[in-house]
N, C-alpha and C. Protein backbone atom coordinates (compact mmCIF):
# COMPACT_ATOMS: atom_id res chain seq x y z
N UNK A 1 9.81 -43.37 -40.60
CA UNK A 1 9.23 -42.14 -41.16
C UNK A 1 7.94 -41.80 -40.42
N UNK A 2 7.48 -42.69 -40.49
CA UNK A 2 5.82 -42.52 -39.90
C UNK A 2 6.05 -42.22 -38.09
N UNK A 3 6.95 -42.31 -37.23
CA UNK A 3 7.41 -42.34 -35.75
C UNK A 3 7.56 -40.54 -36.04
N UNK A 4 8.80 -40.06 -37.17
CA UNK A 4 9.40 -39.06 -37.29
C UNK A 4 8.35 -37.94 -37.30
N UNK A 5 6.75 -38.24 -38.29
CA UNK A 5 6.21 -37.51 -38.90
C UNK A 5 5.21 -37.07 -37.18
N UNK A 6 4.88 -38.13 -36.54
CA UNK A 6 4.47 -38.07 -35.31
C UNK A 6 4.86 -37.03 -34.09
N UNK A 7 6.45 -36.82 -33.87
CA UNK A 7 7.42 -36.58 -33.53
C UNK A 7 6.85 -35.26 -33.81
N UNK A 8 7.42 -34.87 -35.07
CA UNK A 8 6.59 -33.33 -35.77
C UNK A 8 5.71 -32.90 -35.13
N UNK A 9 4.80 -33.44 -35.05
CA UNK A 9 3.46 -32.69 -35.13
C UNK A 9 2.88 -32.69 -33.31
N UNK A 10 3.91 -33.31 -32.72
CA UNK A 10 3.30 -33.54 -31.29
C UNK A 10 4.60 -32.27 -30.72
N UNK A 11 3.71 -31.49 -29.91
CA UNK A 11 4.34 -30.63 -28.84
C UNK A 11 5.69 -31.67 -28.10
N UNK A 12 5.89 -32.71 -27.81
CA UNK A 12 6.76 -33.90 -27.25
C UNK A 12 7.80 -34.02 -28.51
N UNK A 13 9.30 -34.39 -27.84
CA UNK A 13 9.90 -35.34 -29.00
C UNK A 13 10.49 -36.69 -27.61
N UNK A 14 11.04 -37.49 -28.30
CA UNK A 14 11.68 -38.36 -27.48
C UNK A 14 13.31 -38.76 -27.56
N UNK A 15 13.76 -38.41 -26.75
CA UNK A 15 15.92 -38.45 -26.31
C UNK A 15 15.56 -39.43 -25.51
N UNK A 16 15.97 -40.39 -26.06
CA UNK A 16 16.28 -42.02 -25.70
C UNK A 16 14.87 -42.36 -25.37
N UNK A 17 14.58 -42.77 -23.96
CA UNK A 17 14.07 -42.94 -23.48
C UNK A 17 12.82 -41.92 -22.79
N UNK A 18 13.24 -40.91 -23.02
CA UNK A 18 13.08 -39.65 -22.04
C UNK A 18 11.59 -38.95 -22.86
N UNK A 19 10.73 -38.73 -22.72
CA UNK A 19 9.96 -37.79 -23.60
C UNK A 19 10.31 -36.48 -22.86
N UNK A 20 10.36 -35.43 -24.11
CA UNK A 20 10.98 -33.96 -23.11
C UNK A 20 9.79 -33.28 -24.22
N UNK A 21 9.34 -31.99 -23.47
CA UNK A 21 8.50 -31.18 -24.09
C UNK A 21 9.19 -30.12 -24.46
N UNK A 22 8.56 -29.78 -26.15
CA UNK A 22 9.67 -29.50 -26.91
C UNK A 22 9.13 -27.25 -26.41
N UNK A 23 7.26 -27.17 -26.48
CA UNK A 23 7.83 -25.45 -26.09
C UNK A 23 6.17 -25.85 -24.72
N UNK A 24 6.97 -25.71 -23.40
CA UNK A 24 5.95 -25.27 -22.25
C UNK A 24 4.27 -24.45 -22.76
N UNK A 25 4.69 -23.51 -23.30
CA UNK A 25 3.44 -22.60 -23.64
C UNK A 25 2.25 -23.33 -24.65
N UNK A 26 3.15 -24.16 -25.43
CA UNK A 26 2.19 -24.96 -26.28
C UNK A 26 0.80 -25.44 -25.79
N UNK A 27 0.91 -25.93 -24.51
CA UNK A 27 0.30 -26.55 -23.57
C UNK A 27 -1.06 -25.93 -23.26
N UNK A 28 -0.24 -24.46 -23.37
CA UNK A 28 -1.92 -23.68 -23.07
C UNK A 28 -2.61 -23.75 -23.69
N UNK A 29 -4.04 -23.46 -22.84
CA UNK A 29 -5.39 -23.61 -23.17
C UNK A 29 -5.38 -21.75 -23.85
N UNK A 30 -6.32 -21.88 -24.81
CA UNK A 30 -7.45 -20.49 -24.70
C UNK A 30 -7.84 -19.45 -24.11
N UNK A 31 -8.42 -20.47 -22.56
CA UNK A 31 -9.47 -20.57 -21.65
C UNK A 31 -8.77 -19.69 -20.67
N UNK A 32 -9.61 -18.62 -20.21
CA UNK A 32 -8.30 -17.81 -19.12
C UNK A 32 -9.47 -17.76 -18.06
N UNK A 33 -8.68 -17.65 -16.40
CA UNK A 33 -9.86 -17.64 -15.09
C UNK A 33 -8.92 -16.83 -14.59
N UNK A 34 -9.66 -16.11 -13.43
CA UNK A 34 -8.63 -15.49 -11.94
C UNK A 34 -7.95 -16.21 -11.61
N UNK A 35 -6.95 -16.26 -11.12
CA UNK A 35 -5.96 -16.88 -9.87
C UNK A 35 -5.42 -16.36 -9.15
N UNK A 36 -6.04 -16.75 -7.89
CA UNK A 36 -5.42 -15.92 -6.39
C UNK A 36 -4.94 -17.27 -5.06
N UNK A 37 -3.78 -16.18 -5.08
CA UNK A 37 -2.87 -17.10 -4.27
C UNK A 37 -2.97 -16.04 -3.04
N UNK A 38 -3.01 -17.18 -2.04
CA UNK A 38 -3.10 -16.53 -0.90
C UNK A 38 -1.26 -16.64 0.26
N UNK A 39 -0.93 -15.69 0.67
CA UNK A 39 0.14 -15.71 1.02
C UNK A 39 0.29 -15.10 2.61
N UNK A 40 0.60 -16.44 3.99
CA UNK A 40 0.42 -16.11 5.02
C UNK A 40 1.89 -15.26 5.30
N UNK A 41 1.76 -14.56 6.76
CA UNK A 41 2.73 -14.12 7.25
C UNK A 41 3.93 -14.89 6.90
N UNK A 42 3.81 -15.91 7.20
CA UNK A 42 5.05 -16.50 7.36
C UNK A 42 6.00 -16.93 6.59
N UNK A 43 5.56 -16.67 5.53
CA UNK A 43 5.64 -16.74 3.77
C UNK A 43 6.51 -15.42 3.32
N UNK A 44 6.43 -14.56 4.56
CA UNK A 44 6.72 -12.77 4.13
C UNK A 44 8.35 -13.16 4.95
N UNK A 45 9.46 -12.37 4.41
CA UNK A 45 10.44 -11.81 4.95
C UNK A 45 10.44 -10.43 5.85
N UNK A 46 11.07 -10.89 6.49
CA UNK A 46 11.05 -9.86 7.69
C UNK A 46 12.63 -8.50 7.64
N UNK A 47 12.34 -7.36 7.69
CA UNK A 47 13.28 -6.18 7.26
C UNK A 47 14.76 -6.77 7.94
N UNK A 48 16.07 -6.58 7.85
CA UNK A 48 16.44 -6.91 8.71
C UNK A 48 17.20 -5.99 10.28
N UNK A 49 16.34 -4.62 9.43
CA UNK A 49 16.40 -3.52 10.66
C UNK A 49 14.64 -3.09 10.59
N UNK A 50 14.33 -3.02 11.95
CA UNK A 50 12.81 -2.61 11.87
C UNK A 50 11.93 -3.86 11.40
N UNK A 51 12.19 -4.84 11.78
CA UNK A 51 10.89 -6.06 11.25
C UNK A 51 9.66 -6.10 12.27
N UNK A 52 8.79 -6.14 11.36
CA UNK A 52 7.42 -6.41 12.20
C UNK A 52 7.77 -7.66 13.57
N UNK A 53 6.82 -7.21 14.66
CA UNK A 53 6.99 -8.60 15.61
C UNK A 53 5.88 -9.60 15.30
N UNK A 54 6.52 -10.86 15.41
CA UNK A 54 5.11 -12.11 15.35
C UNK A 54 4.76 -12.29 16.66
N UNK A 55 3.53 -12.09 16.32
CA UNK A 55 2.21 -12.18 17.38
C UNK A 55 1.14 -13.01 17.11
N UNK A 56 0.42 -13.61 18.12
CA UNK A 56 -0.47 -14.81 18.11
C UNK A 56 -1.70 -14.19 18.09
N UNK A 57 -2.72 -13.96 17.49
CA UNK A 57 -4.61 -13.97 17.49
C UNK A 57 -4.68 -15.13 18.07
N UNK A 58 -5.45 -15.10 18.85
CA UNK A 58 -5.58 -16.47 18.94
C UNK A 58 -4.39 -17.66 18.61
N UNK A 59 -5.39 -18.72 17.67
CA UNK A 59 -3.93 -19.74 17.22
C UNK A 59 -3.24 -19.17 15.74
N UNK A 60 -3.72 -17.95 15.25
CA UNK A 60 -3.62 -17.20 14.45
C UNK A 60 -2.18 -16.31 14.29
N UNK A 61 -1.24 -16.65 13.45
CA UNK A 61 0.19 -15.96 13.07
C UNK A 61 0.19 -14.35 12.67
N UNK A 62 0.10 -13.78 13.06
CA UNK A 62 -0.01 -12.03 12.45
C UNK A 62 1.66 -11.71 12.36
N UNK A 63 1.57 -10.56 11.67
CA UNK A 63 2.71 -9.51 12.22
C UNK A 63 2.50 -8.32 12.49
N UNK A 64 2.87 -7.56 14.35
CA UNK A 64 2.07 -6.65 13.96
C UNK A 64 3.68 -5.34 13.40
N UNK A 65 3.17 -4.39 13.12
CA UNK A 65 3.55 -3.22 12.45
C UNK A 65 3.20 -1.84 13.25
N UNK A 66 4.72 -1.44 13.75
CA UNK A 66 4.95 0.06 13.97
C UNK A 66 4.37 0.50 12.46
N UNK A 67 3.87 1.82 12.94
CA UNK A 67 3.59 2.59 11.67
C UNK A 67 4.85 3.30 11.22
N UNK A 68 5.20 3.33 9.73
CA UNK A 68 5.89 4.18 9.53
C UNK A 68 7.80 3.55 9.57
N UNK A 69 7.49 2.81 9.67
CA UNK A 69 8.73 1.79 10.80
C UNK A 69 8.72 0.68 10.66
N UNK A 70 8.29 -0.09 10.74
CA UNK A 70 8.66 -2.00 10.39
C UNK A 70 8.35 -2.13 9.10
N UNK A 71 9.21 -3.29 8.34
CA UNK A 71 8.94 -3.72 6.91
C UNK A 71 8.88 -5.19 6.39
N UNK A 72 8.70 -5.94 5.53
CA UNK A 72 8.34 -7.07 5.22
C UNK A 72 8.71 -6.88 3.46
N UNK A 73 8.39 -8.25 3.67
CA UNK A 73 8.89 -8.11 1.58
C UNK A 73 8.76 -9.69 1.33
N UNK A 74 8.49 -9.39 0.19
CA UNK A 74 8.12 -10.48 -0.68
C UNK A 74 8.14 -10.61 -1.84
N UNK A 75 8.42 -11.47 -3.20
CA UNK A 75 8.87 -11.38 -4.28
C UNK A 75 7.90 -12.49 -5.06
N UNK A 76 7.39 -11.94 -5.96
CA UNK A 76 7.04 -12.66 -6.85
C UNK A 76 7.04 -13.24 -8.63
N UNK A 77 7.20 -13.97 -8.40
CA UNK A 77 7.89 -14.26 -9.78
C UNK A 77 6.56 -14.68 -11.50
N UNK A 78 6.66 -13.58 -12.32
CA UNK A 78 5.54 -13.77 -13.03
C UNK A 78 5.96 -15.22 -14.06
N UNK A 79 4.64 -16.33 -14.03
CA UNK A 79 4.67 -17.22 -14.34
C UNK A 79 4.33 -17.74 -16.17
N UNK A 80 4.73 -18.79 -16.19
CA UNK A 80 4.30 -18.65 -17.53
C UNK A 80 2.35 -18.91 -18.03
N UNK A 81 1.86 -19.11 -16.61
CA UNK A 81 0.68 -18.95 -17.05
C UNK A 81 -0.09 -17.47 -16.70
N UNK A 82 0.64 -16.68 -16.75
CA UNK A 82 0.02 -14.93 -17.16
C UNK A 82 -0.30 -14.72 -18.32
N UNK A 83 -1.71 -14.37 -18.11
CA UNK A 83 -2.23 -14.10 -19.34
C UNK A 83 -2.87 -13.00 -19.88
N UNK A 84 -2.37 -12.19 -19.26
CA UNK A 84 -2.53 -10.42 -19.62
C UNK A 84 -3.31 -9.86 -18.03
N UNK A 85 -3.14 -8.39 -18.01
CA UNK A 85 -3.99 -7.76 -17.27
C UNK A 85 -3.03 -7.20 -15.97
N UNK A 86 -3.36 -6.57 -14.82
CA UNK A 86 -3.02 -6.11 -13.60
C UNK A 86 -2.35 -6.82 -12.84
N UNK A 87 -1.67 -6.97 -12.09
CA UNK A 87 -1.44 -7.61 -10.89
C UNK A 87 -2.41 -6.82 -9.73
N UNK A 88 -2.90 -7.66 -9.03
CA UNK A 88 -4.07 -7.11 -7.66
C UNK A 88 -3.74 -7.68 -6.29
N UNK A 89 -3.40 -7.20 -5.43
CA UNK A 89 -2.93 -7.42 -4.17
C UNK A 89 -3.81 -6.64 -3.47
N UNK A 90 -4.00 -7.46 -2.46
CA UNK A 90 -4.98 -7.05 -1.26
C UNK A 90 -4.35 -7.93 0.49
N UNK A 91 -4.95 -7.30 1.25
CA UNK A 91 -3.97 -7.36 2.75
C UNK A 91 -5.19 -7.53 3.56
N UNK A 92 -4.99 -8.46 4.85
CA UNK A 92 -6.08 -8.91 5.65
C UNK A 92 -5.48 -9.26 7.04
N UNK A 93 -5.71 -8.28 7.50
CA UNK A 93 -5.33 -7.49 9.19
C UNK A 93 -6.55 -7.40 9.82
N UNK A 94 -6.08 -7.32 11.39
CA UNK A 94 -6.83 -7.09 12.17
C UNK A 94 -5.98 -6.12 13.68
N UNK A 95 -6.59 -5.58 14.25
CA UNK A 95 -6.01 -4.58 15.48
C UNK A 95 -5.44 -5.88 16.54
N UNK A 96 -4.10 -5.02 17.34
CA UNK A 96 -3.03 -6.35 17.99
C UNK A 96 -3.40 -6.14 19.45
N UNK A 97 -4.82 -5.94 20.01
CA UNK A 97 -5.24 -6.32 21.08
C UNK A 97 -7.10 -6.64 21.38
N UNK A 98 -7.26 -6.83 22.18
CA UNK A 98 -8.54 -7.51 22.27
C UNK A 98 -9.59 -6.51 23.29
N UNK A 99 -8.90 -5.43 23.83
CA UNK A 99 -9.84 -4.60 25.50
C UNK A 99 -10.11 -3.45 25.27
N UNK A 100 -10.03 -3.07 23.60
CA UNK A 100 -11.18 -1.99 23.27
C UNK A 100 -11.82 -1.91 22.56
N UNK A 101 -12.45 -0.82 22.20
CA UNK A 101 -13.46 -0.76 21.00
C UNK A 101 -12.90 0.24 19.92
N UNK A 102 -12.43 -0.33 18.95
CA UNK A 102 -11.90 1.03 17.91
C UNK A 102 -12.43 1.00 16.48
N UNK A 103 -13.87 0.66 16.92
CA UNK A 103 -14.74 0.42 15.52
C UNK A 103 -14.63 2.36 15.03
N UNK A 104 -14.69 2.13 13.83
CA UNK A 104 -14.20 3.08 12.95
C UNK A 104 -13.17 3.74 12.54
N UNK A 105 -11.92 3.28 13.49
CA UNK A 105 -10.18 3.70 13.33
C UNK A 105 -9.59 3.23 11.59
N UNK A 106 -8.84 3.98 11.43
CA UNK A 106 -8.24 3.56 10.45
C UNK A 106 -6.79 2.48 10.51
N UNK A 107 -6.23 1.98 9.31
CA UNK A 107 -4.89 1.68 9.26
C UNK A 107 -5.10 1.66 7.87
N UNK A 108 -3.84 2.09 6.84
CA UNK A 108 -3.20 2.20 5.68
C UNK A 108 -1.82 1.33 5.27
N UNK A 109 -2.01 0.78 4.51
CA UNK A 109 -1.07 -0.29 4.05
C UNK A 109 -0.16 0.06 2.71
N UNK A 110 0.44 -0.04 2.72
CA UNK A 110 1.87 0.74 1.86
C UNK A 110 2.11 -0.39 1.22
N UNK A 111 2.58 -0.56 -0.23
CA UNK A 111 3.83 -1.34 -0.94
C UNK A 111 4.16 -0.69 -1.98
N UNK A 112 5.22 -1.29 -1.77
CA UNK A 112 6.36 -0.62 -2.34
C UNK A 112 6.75 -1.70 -3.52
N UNK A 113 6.88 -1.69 -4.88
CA UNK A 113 7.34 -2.51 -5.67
C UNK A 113 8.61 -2.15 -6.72
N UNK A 114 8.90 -2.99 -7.21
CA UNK A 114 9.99 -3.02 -8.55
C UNK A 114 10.40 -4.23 -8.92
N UNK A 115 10.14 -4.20 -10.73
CA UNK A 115 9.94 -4.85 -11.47
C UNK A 115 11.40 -5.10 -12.13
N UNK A 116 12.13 -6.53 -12.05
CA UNK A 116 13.19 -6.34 -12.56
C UNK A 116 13.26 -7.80 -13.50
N UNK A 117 14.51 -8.06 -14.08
CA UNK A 117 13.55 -9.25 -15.00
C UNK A 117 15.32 -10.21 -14.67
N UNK A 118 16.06 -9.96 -13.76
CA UNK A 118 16.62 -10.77 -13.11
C UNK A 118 18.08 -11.30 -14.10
N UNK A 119 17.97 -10.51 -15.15
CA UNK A 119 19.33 -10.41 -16.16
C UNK A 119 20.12 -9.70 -16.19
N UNK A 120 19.86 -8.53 -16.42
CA UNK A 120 20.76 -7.10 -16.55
C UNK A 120 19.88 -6.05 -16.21
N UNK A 121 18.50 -5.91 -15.24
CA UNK A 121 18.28 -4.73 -14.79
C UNK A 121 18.53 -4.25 -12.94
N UNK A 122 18.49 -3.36 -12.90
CA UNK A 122 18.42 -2.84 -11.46
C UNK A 122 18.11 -3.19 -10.53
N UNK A 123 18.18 -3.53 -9.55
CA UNK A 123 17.25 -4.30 -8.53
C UNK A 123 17.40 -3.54 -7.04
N UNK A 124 18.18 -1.85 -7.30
CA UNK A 124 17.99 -1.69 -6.09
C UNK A 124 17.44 -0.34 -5.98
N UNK A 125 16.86 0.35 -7.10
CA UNK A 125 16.28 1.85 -6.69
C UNK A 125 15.14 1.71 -8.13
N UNK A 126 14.19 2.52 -7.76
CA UNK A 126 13.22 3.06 -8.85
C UNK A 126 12.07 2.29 -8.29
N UNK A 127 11.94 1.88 -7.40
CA UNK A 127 10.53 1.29 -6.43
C UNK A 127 9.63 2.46 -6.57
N UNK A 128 8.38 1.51 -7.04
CA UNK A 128 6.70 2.62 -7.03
C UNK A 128 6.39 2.39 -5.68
N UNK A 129 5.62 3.31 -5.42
CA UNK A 129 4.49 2.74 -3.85
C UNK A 129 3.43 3.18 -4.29
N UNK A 130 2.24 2.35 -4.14
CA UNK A 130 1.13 2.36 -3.67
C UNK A 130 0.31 1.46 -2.49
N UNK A 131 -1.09 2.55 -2.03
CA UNK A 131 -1.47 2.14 -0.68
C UNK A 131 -3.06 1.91 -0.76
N UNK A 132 -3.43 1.13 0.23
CA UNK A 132 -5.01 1.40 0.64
C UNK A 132 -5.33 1.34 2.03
N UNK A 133 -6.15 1.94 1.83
CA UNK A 133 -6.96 2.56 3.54
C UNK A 133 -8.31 1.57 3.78
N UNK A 134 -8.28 1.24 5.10
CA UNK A 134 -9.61 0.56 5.38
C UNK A 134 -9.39 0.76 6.78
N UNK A 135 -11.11 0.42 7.16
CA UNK A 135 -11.31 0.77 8.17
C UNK A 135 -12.12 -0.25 8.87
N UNK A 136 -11.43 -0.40 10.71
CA UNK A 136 -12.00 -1.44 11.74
C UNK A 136 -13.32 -1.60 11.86
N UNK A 137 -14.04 -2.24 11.90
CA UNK A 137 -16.07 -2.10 12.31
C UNK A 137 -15.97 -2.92 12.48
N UNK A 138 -15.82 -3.54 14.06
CA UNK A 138 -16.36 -4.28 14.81
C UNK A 138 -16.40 -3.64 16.02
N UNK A 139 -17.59 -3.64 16.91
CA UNK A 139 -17.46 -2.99 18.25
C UNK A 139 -17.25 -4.27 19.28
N UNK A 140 -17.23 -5.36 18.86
CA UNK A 140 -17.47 -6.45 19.94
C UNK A 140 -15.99 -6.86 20.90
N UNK A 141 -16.40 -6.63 21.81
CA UNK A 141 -15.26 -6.96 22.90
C UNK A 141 -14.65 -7.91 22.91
N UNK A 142 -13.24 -7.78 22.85
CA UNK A 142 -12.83 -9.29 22.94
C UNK A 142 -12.16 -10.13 21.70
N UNK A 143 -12.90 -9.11 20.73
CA UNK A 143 -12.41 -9.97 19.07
C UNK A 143 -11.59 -9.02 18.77
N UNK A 144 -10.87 -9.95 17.71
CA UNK A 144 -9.92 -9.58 16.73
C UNK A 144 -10.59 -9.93 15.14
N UNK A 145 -11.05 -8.90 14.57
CA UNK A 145 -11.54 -9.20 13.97
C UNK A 145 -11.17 -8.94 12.61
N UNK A 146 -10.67 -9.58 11.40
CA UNK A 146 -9.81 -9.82 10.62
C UNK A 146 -10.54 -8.74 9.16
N UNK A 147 -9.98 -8.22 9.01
CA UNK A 147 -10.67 -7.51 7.54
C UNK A 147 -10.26 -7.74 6.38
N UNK A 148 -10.50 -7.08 5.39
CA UNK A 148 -10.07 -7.51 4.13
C UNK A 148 -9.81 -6.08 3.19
N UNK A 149 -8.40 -5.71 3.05
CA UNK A 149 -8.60 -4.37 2.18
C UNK A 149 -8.67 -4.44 0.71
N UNK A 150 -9.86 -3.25 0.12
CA UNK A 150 -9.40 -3.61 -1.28
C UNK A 150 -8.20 -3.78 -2.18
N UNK A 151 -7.81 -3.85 -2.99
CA UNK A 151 -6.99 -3.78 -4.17
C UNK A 151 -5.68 -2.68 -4.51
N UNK A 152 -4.51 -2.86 -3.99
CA UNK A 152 -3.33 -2.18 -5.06
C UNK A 152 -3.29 -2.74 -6.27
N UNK A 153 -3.08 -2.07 -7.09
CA UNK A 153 -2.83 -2.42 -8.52
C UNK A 153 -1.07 -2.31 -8.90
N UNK A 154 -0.69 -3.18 -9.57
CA UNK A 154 0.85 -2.96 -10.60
C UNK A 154 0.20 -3.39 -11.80
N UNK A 155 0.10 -2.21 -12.57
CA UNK A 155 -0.56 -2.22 -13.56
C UNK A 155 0.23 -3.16 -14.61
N UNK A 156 -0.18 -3.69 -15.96
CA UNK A 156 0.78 -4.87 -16.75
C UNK A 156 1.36 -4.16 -17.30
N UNK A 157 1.66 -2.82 -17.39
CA UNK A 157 2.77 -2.45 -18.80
C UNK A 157 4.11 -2.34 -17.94
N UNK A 158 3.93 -2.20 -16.67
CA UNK A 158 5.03 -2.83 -15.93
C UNK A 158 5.80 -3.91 -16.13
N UNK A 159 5.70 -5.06 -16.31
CA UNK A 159 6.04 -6.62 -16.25
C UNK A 159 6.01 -7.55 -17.21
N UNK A 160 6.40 -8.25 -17.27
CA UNK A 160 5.89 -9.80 -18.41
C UNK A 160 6.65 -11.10 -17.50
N UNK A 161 5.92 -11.82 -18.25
CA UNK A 161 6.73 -13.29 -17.97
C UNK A 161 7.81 -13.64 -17.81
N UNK A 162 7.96 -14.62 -16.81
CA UNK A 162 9.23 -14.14 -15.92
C UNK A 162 10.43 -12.97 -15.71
N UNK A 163 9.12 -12.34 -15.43
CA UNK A 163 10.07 -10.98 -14.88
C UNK A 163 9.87 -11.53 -12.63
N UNK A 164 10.63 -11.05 -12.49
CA UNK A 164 10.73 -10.62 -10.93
C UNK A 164 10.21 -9.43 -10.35
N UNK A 165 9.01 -9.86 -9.28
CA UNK A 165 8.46 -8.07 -8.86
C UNK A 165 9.24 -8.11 -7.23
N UNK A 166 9.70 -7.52 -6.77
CA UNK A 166 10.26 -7.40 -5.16
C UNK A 166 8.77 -6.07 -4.94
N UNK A 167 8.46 -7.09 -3.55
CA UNK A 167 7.51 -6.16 -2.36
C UNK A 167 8.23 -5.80 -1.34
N UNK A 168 7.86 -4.41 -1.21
CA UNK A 168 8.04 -4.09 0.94
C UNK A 168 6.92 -3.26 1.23
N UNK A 169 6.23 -4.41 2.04
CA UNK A 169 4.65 -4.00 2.94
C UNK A 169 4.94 -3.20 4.13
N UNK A 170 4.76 -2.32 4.36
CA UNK A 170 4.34 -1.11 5.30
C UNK A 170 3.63 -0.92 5.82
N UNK A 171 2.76 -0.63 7.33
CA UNK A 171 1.88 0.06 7.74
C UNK A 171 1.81 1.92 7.78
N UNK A 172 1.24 2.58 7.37
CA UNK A 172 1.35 4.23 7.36
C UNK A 172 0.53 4.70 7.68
N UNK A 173 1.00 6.37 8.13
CA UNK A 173 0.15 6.61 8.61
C UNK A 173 -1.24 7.15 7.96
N UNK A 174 -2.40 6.71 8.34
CA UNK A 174 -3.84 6.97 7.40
C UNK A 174 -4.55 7.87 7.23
N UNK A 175 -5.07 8.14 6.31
CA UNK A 175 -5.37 9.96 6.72
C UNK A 175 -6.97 9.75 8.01
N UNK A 176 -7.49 8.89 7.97
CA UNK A 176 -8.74 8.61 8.82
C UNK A 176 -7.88 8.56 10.48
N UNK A 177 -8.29 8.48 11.23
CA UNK A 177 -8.22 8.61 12.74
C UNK A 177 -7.58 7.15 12.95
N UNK A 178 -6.09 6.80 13.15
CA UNK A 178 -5.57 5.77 13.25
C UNK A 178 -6.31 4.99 14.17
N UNK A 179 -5.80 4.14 14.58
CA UNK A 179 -5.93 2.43 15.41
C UNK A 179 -5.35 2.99 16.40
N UNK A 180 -5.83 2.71 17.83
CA UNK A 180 -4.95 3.29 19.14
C UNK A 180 -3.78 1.67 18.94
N UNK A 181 -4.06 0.65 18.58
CA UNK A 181 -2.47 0.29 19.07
C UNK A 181 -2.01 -0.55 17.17
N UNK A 182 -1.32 -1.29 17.15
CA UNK A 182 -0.83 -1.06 15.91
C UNK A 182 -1.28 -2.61 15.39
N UNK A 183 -1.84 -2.05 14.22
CA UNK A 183 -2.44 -3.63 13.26
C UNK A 183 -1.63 -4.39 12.77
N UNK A 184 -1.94 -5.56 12.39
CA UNK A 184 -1.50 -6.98 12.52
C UNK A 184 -1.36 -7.27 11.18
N UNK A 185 -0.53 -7.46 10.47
CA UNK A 185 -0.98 -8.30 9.50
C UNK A 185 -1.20 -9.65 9.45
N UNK A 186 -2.37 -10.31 8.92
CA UNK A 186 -2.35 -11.84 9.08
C UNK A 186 -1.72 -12.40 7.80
N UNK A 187 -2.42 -12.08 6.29
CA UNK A 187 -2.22 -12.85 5.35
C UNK A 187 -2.21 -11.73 4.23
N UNK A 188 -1.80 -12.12 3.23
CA UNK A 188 -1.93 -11.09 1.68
C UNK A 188 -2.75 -11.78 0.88
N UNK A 189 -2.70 -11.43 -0.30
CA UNK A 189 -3.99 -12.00 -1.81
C UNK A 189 -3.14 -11.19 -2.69
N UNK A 190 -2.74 -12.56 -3.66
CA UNK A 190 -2.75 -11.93 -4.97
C UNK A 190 -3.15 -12.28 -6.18
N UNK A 191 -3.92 -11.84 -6.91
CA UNK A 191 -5.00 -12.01 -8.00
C UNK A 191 -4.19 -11.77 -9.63
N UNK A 192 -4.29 -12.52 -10.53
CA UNK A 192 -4.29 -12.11 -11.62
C UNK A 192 -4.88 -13.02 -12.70
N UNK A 193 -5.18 -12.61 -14.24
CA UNK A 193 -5.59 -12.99 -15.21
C UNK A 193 -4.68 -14.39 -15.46
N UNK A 194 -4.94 -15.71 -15.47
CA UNK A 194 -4.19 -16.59 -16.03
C UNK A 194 -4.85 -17.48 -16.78
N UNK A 195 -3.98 -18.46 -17.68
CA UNK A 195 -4.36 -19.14 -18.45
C UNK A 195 -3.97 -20.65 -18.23
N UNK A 196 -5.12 -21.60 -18.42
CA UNK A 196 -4.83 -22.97 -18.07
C UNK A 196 -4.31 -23.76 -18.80
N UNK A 197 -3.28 -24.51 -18.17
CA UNK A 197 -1.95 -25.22 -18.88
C UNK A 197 -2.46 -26.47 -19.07
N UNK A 198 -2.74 -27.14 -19.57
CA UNK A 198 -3.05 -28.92 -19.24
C UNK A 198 -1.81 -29.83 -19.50
């Protein structure tokens, strides 16, 4: 009785030998922080008409991107430690040569999303896009110099826990005075509200 009453009251039961946890979420904490996962090129799928080419910075993996024309994608799967709020994605490029100066050019970054929850919804039309614009400032010869754009948002009334989001990253064209040759992507960021599991 006294094993049984234990049993009860503990998030755990025990099958034979085995302790199995009886609900995952139990686990959570309160306590909620940012969490940003950082996600390199190589991590990204490549279109399988029109894919970005891989190119070296340095010892550095990019992809660079025709505008308008090459695509990438990536999928992410919402976890059970989401704990309300936005999804925030941000992109960190740099220009795919080294012998000019194109401090103040633009490039614009496109994605494209849809939210499907991997049971019985759609998974091949009703994609949102949104984009952000940033701009090169470095005049120094020779570098490749890596930037950081702010924030797309997929706002939360979109999604929940384990739902499935599918990405396709784009370069477009920007309304600022493009890049004379075509930017790179190195790496992505993605940010959201989560909660700590112990």
């Amino acid at each position: 009785m006294h094993e049984e009453m234990i049993h009860r009251a503990s998030p755990w039961y025990i099958d034979g030998l085995t302790a199995i946890l009886r609900d995952p979420l139990s686990l959570q904490s309160s306590s909620t922080y940012t969490k940003s996962i950082r996600i390199p090129v190589s991590e990204l799928g490549k279109n399988p008409t029109n894919p970005p080419a891989v190119v070296l910075c340095g010892i550095t993996q990019g992809y660079k991107f025709t505008l308008n024309s090459d695509k990438a994608h990536y999928k992410k799967a919402i976890d059970d430690d989401y704990a309300g709020g936005d999804l925030n994605i941000h992109f960190h490029w740099t220009k795919s040569t080294t012998n000019d100066d194109q401090s103040g050019k633009s490039v614009k970054w496109q994605l494209e999303y849809l939210v499907f929850n991997g049971v019985d919804e759609n998974c091949n039309s009703g994609e949102t896009a949104v984009s952000v614009e940033d701009v090169y400032e470095s005049a120094v010869p020779g570098h490749q110099v890596v930037h950081k754009t702010g924030n797309v948002t997929i706002p939360s009334n979109n999604f929940e826990v384990h739902d499935m989001i599918s990405m396709r990253i784009m370069a477009v064209t920007p309304s600022g005075t493009p890049l004379d040759d075509n930017p790179v992507l190195t790496h992505c960021g993605i940010s959201y509200l989560a909660r700590h599991i112990t």
